[in-house]
C-alpha atoms as a PDB file:
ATOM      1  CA  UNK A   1     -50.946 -17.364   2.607  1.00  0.00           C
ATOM      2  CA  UNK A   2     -52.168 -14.290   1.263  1.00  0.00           C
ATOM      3  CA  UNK A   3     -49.999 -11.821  -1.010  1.00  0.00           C
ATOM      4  CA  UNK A   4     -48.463  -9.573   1.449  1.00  0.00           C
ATOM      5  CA  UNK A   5     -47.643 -12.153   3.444  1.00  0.00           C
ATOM      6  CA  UNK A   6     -46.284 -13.904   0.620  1.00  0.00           C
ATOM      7  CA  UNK A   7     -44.220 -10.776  -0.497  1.00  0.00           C
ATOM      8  CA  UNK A   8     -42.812  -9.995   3.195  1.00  0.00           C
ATOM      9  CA  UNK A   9     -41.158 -14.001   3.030  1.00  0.00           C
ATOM     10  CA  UNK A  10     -39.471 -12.677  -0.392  1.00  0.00           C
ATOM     11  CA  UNK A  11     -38.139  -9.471   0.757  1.00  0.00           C
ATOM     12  CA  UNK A  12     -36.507 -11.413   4.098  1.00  0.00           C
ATOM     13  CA  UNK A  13     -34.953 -14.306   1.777  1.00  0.00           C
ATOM     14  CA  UNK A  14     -33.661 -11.335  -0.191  1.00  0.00           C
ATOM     15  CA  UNK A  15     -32.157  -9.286   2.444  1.00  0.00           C
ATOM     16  CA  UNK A  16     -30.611 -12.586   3.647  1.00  0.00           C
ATOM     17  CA  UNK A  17     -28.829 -13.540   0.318  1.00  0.00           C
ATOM     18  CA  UNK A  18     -28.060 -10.049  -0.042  1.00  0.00           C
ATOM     19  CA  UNK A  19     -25.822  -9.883   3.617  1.00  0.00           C
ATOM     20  CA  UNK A  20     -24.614 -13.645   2.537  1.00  0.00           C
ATOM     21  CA  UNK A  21     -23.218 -12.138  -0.408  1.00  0.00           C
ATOM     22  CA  UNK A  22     -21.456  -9.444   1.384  1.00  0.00           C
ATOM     23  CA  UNK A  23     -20.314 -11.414   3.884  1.00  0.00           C
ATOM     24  CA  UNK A  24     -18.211 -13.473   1.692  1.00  0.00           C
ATOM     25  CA  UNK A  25     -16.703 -10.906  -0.732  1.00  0.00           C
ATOM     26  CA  UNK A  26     -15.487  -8.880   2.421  1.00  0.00           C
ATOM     27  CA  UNK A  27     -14.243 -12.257   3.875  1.00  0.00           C
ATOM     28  CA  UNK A  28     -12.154 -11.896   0.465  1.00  0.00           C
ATOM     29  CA  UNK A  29     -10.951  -8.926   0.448  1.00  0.00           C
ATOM     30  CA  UNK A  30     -10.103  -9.187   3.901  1.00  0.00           C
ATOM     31  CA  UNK A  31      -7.823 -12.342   2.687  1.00  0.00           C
ATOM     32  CA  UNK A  32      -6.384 -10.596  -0.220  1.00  0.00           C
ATOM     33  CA  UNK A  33      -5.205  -7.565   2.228  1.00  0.00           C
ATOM     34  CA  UNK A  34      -3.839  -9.890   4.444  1.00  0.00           C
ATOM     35  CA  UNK A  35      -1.776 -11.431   1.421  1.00  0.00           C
ATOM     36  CA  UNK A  36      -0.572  -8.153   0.864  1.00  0.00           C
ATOM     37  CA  UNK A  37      -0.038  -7.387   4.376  1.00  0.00           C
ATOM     38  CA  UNK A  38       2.234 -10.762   4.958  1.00  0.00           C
ATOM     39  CA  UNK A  39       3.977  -9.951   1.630  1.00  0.00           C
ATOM     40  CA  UNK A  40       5.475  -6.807   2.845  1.00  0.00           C
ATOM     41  CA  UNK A  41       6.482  -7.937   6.085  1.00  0.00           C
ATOM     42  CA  UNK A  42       8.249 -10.610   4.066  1.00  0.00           C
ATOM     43  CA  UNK A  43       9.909  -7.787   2.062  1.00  0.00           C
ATOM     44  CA  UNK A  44      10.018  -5.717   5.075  1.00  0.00           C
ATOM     45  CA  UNK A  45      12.154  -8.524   7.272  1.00  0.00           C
ATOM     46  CA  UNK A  46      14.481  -9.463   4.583  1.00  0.00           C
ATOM     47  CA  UNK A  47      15.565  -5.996   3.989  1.00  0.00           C
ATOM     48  CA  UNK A  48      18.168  -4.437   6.319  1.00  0.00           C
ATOM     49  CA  UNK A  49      16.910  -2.158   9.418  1.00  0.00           C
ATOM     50  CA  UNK A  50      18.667   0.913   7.918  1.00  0.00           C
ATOM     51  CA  UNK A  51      16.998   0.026   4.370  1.00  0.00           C
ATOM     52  CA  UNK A  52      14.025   2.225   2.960  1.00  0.00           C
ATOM     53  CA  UNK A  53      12.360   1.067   0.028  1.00  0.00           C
ATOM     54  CA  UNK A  54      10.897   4.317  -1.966  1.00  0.00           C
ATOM     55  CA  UNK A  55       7.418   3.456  -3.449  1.00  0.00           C
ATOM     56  CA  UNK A  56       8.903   4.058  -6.550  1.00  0.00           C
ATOM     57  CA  UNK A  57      10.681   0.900  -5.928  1.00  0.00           C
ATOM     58  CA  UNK A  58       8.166  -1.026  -4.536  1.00  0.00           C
ATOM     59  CA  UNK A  59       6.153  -0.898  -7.544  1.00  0.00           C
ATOM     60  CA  UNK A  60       8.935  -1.385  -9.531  1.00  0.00           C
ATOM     61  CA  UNK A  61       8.754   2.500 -11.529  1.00  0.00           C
ATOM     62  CA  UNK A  62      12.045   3.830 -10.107  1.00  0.00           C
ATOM     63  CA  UNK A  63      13.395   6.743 -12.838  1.00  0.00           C
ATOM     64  CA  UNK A  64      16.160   8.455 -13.456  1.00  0.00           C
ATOM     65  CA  UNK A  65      16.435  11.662 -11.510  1.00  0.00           C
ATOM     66  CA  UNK A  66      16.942  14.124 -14.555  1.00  0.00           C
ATOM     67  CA  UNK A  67      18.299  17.315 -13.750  1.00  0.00           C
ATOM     68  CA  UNK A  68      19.013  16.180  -9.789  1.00  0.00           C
ATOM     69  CA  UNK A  69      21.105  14.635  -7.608  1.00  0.00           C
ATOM     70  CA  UNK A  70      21.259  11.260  -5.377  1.00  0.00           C
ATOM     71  CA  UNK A  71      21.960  10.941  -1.833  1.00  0.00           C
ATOM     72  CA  UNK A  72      25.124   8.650  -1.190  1.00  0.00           C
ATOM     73  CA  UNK A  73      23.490   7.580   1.671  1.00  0.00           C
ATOM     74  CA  UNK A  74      19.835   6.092   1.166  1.00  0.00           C
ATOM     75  CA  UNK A  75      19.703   6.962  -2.874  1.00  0.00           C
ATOM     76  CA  UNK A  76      16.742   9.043  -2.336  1.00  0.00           C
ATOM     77  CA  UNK A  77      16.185  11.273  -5.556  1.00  0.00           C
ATOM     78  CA  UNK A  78      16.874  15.173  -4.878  1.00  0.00           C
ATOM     79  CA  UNK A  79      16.438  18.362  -6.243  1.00  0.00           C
ATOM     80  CA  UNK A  80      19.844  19.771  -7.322  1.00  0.00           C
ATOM     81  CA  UNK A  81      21.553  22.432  -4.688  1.00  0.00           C
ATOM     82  CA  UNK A  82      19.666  20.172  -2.159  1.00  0.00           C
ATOM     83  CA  UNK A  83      22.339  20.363   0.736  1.00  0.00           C
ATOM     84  CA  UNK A  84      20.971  17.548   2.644  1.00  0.00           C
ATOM     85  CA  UNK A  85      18.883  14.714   2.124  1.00  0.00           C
ATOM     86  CA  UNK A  86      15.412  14.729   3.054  1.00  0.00           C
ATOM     87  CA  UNK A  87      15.165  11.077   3.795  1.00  0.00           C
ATOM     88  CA  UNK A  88      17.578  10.315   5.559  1.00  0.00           C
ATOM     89  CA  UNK A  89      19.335  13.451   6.183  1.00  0.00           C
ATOM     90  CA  UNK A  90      22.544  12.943   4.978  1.00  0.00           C
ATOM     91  CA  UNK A  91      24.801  15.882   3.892  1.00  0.00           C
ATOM     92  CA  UNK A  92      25.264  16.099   0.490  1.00  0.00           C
ATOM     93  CA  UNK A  93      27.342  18.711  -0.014  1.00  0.00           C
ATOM     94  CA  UNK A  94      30.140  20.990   1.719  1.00  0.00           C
ATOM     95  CA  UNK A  95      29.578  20.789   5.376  1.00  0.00           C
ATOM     96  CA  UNK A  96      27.999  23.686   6.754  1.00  0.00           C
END
């Protein structure tokens, strides 16, 4: 075998390991967002039907609304002299 030869062979056993390689960290990431996936239609189907969950919740940083009100209905956090909710579209005030 003479050099180029030689140095074609290592560039195609490199561009092989190279797609290997990607082919099984995409196989994992396709696994981990499929954990993810199955985890929140876990959450999802234990939750009622009329139940939102706010991001805020689902990553577990739900604050206080300083300065704002909360809808009776859903608890969505709302500007104050809101007169309806914006989630759910509850009234929260005198009905108009």
């Amino acid at each position: 075998m003479d050099g180029s030869t030689l140095g074609i062979i290592v560039v195609v056993i490199f561009v092989v390991v190279v797609l290997v390689i990607r082919y099984f960290v995409s196989a994992g990431v396709n696994k981990a967002s499929d954990a993810v996936q199955n985890a929140w239609a876990k959450k999802k189907a234990e939750s009622s039907p009329n139940e939102q969950v706010s991001l805020a919740d689902r990553y577990g940083q739900a604050q206080a609304n300083p300065g704002g009100t909360t809808c009776p209905q859903c608890g969505n956090n709302l500007p104050d002299g809101t007169k309806f909710c914006n989630k759910c579209g509850a009234s929260l005030g005198d009905d108009v």
